[in-house]
Protein backbone atom coordinates (compact mmCIF):
# COMPACT_ATOMS: atom_id res chain seq x y z
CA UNK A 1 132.23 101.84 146.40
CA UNK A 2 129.98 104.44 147.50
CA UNK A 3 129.81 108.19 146.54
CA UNK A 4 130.01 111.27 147.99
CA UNK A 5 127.85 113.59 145.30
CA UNK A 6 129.13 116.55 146.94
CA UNK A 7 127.02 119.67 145.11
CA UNK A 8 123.85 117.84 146.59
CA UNK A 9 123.72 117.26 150.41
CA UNK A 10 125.27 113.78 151.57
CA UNK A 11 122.88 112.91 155.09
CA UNK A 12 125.33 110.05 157.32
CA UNK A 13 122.81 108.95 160.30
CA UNK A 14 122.92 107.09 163.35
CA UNK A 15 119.95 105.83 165.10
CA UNK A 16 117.97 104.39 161.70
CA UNK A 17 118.05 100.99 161.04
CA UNK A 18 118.99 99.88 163.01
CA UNK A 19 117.92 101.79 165.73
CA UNK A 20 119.88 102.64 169.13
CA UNK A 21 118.26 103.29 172.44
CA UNK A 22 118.96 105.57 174.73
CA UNK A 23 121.66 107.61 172.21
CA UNK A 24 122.15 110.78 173.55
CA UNK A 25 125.79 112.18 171.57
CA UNK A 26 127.58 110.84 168.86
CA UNK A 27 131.18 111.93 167.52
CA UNK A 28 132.18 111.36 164.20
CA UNK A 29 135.99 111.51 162.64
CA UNK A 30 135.72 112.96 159.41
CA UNK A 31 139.06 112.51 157.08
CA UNK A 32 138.96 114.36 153.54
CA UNK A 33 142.34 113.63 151.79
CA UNK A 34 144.18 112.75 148.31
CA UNK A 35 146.63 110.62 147.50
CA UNK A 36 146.53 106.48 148.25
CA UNK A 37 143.50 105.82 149.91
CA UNK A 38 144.07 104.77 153.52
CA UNK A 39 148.10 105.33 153.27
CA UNK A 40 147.24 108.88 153.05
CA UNK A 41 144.79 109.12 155.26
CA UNK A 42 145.19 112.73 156.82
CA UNK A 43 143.09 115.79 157.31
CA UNK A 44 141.04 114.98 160.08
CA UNK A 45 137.91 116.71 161.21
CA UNK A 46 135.99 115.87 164.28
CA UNK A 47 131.86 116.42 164.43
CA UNK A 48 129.95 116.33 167.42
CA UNK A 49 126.19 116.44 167.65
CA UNK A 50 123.99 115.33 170.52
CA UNK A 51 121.11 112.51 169.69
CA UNK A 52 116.85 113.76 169.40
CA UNK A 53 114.72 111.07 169.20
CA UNK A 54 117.64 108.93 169.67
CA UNK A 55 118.71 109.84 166.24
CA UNK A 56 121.75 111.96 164.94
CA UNK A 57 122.42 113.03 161.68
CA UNK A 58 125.57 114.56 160.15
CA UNK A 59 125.54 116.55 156.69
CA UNK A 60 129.58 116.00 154.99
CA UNK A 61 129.39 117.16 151.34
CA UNK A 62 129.99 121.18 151.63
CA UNK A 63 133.14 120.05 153.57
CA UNK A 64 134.13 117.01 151.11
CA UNK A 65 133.08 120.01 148.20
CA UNK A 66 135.87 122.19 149.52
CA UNK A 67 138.65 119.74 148.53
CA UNK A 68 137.54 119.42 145.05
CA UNK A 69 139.14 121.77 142.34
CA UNK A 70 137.80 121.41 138.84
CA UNK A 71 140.88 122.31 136.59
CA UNK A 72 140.80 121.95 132.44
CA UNK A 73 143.87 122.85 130.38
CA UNK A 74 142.79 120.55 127.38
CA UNK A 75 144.17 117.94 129.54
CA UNK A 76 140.74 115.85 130.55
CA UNK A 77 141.73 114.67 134.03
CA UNK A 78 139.56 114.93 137.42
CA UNK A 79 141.01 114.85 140.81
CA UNK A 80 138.13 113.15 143.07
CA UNK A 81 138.72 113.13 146.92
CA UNK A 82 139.06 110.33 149.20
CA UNK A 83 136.40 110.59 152.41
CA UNK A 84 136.96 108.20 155.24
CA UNK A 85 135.16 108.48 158.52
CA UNK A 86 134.13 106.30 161.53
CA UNK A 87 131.36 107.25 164.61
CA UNK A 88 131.81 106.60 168.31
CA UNK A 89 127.98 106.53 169.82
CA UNK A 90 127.40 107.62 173.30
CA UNK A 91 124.59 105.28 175.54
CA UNK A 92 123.53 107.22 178.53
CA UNK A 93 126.56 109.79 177.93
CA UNK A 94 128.91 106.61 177.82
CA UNK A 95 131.14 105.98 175.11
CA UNK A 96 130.73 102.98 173.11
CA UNK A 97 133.56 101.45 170.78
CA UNK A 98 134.27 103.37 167.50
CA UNK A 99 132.84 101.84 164.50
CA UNK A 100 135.38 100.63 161.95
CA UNK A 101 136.05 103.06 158.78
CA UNK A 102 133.62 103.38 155.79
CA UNK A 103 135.49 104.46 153.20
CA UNK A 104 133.91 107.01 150.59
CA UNK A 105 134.80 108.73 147.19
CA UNK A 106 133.98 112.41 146.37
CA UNK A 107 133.21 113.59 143.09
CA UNK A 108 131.87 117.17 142.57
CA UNK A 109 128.67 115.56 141.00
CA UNK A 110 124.89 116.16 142.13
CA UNK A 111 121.07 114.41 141.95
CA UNK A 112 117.91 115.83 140.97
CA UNK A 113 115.14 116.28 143.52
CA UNK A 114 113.46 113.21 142.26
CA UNK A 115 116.74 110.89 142.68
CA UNK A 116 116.38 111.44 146.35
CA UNK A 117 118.64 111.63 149.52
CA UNK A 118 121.90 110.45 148.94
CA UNK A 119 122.38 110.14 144.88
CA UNK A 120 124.82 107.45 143.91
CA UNK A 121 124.85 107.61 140.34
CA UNK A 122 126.03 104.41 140.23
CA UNK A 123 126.27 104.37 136.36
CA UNK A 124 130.20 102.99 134.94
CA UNK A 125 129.35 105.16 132.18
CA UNK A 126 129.71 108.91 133.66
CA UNK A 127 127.24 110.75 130.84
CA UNK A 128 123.87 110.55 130.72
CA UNK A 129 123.76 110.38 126.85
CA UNK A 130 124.11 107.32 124.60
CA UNK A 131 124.09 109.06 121.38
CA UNK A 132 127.19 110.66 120.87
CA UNK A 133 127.03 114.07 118.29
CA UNK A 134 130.80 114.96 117.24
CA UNK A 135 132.43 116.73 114.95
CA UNK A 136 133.66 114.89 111.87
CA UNK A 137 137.45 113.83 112.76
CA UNK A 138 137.49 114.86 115.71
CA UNK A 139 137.69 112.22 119.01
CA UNK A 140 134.92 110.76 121.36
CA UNK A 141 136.30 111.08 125.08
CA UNK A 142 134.29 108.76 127.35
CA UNK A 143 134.37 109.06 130.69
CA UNK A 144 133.97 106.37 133.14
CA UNK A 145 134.27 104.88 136.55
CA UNK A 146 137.57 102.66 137.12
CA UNK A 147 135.87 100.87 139.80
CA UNK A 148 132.95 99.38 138.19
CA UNK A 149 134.19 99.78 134.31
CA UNK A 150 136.37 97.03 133.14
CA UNK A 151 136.80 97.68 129.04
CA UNK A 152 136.11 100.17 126.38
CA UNK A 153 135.48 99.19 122.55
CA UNK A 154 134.96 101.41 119.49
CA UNK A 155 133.49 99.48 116.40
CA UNK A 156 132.80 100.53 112.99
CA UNK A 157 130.30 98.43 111.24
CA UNK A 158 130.90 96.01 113.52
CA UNK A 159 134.35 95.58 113.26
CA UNK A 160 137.32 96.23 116.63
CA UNK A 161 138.55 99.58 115.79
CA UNK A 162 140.23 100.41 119.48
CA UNK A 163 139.73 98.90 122.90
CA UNK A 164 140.99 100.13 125.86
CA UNK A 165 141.21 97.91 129.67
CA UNK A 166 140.26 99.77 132.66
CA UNK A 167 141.61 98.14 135.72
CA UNK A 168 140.45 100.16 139.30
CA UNK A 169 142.70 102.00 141.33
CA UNK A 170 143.44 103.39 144.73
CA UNK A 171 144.53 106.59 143.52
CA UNK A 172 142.32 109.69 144.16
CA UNK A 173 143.31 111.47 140.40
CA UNK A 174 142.10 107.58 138.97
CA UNK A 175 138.49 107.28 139.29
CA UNK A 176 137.43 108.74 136.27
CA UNK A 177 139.30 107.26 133.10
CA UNK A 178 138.97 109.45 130.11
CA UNK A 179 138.59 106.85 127.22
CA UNK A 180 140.14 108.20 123.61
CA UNK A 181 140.77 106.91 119.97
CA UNK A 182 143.21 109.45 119.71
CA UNK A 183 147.08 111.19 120.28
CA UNK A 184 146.87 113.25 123.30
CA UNK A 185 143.21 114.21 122.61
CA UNK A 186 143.97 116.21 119.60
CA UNK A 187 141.09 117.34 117.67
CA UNK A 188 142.74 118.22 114.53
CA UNK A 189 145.11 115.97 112.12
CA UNK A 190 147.64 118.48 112.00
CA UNK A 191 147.90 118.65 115.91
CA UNK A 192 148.07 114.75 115.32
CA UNK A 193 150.82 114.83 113.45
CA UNK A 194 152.50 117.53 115.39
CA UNK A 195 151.96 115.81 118.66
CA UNK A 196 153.07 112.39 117.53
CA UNK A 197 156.88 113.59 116.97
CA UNK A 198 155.89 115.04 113.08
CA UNK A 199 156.54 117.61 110.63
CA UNK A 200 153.00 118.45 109.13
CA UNK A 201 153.35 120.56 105.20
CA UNK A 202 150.09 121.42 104.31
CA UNK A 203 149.11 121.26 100.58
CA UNK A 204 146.57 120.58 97.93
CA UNK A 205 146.47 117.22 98.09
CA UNK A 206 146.75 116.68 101.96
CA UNK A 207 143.50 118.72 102.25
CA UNK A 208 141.79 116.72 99.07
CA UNK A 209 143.36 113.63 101.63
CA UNK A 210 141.47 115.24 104.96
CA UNK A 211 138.49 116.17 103.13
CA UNK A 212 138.13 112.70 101.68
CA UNK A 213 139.13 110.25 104.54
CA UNK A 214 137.91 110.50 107.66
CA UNK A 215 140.94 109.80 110.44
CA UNK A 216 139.92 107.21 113.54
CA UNK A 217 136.40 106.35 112.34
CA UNK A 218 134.14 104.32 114.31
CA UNK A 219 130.33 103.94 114.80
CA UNK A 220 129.61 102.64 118.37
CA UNK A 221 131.33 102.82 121.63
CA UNK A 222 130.37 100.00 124.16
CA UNK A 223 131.26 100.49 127.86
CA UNK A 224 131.50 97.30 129.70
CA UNK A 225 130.63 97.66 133.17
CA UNK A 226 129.87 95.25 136.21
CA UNK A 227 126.13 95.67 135.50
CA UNK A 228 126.03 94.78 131.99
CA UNK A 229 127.46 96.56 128.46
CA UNK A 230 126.48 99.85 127.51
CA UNK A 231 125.86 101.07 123.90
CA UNK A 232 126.80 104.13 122.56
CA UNK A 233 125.94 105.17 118.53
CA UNK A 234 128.25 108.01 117.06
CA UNK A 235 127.24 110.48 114.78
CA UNK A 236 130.20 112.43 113.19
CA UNK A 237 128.99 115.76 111.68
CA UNK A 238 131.00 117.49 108.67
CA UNK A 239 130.62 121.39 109.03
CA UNK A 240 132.12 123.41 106.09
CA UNK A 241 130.79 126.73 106.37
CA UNK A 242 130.86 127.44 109.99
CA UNK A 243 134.24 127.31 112.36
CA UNK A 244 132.72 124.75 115.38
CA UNK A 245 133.36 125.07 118.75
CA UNK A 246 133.93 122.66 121.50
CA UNK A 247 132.84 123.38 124.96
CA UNK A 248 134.00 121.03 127.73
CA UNK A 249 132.04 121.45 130.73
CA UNK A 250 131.67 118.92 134.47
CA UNK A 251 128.52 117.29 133.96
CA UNK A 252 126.15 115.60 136.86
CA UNK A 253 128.36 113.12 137.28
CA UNK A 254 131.11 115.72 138.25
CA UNK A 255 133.15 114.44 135.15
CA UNK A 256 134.69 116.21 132.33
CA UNK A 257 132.19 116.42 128.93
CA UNK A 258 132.36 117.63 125.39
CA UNK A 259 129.45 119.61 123.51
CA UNK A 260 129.86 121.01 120.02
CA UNK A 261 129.06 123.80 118.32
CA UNK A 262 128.62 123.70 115.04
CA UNK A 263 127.09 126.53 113.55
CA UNK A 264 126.51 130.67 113.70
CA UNK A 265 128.92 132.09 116.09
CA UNK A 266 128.67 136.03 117.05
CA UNK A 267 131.28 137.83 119.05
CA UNK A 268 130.95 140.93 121.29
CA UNK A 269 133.01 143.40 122.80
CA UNK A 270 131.44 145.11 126.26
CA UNK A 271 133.72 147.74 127.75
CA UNK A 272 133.63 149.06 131.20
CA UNK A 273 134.78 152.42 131.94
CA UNK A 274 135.70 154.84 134.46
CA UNK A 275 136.32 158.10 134.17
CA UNK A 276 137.30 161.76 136.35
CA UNK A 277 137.34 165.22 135.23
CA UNK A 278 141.02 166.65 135.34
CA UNK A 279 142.24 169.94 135.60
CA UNK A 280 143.95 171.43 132.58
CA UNK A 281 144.33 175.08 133.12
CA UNK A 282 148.07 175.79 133.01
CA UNK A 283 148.71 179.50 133.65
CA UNK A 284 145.36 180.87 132.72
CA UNK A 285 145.09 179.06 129.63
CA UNK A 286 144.71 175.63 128.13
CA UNK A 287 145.38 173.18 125.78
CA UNK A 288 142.59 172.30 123.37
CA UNK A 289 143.81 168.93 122.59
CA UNK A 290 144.12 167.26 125.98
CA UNK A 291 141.00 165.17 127.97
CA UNK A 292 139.43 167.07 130.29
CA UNK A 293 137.08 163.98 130.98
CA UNK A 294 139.95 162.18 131.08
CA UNK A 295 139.94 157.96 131.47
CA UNK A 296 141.06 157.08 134.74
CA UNK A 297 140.70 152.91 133.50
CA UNK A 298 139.34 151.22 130.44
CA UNK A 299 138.86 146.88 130.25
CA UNK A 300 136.44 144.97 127.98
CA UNK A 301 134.67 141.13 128.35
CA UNK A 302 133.42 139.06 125.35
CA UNK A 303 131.35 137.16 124.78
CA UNK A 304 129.78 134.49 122.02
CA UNK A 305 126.30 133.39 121.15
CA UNK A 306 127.26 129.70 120.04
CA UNK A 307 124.33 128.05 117.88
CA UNK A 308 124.09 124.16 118.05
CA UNK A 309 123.03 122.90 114.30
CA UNK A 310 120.64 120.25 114.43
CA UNK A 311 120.82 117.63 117.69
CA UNK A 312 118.84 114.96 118.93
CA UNK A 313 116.09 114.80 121.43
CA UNK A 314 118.41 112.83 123.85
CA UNK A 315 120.75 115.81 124.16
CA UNK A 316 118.35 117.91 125.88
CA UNK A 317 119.87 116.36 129.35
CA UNK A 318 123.38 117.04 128.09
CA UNK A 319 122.38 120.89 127.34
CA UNK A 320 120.42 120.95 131.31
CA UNK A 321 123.67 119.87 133.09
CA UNK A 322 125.66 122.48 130.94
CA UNK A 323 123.25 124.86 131.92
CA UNK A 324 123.68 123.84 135.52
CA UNK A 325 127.69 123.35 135.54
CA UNK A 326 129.37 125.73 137.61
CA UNK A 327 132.93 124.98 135.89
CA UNK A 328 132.95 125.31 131.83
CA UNK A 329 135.68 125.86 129.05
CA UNK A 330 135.97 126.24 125.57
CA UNK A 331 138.71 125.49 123.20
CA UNK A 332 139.42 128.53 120.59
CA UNK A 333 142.71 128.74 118.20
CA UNK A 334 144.29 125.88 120.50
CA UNK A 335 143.66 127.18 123.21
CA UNK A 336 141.35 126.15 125.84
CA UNK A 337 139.76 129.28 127.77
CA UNK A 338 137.29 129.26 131.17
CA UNK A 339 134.14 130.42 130.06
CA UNK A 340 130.21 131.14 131.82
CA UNK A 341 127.18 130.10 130.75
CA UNK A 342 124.85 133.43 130.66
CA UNK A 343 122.01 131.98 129.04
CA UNK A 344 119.68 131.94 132.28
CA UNK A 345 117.22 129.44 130.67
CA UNK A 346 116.90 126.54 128.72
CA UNK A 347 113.63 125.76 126.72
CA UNK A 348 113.72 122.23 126.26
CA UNK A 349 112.82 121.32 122.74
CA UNK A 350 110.97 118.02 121.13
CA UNK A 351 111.18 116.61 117.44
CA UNK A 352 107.44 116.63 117.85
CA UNK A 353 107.35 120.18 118.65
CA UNK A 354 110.32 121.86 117.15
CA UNK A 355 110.82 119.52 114.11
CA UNK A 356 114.64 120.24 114.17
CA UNK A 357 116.41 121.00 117.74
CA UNK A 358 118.49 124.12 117.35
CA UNK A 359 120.09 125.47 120.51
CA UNK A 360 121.82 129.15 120.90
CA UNK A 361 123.54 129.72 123.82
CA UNK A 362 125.23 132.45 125.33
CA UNK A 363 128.70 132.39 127.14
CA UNK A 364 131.08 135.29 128.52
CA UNK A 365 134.71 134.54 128.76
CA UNK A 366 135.81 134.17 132.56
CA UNK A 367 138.38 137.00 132.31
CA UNK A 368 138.77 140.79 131.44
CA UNK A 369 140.00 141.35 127.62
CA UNK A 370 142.81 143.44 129.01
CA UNK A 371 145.57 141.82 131.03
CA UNK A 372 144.93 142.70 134.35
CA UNK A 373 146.40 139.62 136.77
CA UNK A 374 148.35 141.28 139.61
């Protein structure tokens, strides 16, 4: 099925291939909706635009765009849109019979300049990296396209590990499958445990346990898709000194991705202030000990400079699209918390260059320290 890549323009025309004569108007019913596709067929809009050259063209993504809300509570799910529209042409102002419905899907995903008008990335696998970089014990969530993927595998050395079927649906909120080896996408063993119906006790020789085995371990991912397998290779890093960070941001694909964090982390506190100058006489005199520049309000933001540890060359895509996401999170004491990019650029680095890729990034939390919501 086709896409609707709605952060890049999506160009519908009439006139091209094949070409009409004599077109002078053509109207267009545009339906944006959720839901089953087809049973819930609602939201209509109706575009009109009148033919030059004998050739109209309609642009649809900012309105498919506006119908797509990017939520993440730690809960990786995407709601995509359904976009369903036929065109009635007009020959000599007379109007011909309406076309029969081509049905769309929306994801809030983009192309490049050099991918052209109309991107499709057509790709079941919705990431553009194969090498996966993790952190040690934690799980690898895989998103891909229910209509075109039809199983996910993890091996280790070669043996089945976990495999998951992915059957398509006609549900809007089940176009992107978020594959997992693990409980409720918990990234720690105690959450695990917690999550499963548990009582976790830590103690000596449960952490001598953690540190020793390594829960849901696997090696490669493969993707099978209706053009063929994809391979992915896992690398699970151990970090010991350094708390790591996941940040979760919607990638080009307009799916839900995972990049760690693994080393140096610095914090900081910027306060905004505003302030008046009071009055404090009181009977020709005053009291030493009270403001007269006196804080009328006082709220802070924070923000982190996350650095990387050592990644591969093939990552460099995965850090542009972060860069370029409008909608990021991170997860921080178990919680997962909206978060901006600030970093305004991105110097792409090389093994041949740079020897080791290192990347620090900059990120403000998307909310005011101080409780504030009215």
């Amino acid at each position: 099925m086709s896409k609707i890549n709605a952060r890049s323009p999506y160009y519908i025309t009439i006139g091209v291939n094949p070409t009409v004569a004599n077109l002078t108007q053509v109207d267009m019913e545009l339906y944006v909706y959720t839901g089953t596709q087809t049973t819930d067929r609602t939201n209509l809009f109706t575009l009109t635009s009148f033919a030059i050259s004998n050739v109209v063209t309609f642009e649809v993504s900012e309105i498919v765009r506006d119908y797509i809300l990017n939520t993440f509570d730690g809960d990786y799910a995407t709601d995509n849109v359904w976009v369903d529209y036929r065109t009635t042409s007009y020959i000599q102002g007379s109007a011909q019979t309406p076309t029969a419905y081509t049905q769309l899907t929306g994801f809030d995903s983009y192309g490049f300049f050099e991918d052209g008008a109309n991107p499709q990335n057509d790709s079941g696998l919705l990431q553009s990296n194969t090498k996966v970089v993790k952190l040690d014990d934690a799980p690898a969530v895989i998103p891909v396209d229910t209509s075109i993927t039809t199983q996910v595998t993890y091996e280790l050395n070669g043996e089945l590990v976990y495999t998951k079927a992915i059957t398509s649906s006609n549900e809007n909120d089940e176009q992107i499958e978020y594959v997992t080896n693990t409980i409720n996408g918990s990234d720690e063993f105690e959450d695990r445990v917690i999550q499963d119906g548990g009582t976790f006790e830590g103690s000596s020789c449960l952490e001598q346990f953690a540190n020793e085995f390594t829960l849901f371990d696997f090696d490669t991912i493969y993707v099978d898709t209706t053009d063929g397998v994809i391979k992915l290779t896992v690398d699970n890093i151990e970090e010991c000194k350094y708390d790591p960070y996941k940040v979760t941001f919607v990638n080009k694909f307009g799916a839900l991705q995972d990049l760690w964090f693994f080393k140096r982390t610095n914090e900081v506190l910027t306060t905004k202030t505003e302030k008046f100058k009071r009055n404090i006489v009181v009977g020709g005199s005053y009291d030493t000990s009270r403001h007269q520049q006196k804080i009328l309000t006082k709220n802070g933001s924070e923000k982190l400079t996350l650095n990387t540890g050592f990644y591969p060359e093939e990552y460099n895509e995965v850090f542009k699209q972060m860069q370029l996401s409008e909608d990021c999170w991170i997860e921080i004491n178990s919680q997962t918390l909206p978060i901006n990019v600030s970093s305004s650029s991105l110097n792409y680095k090389t093994h041949l260059n740079d020897k080791l890729i290192n990347y620090t990034i900059e990120i403000d939390f998307a909310f005011d320290t101080i409780n504030n919501i009215r």
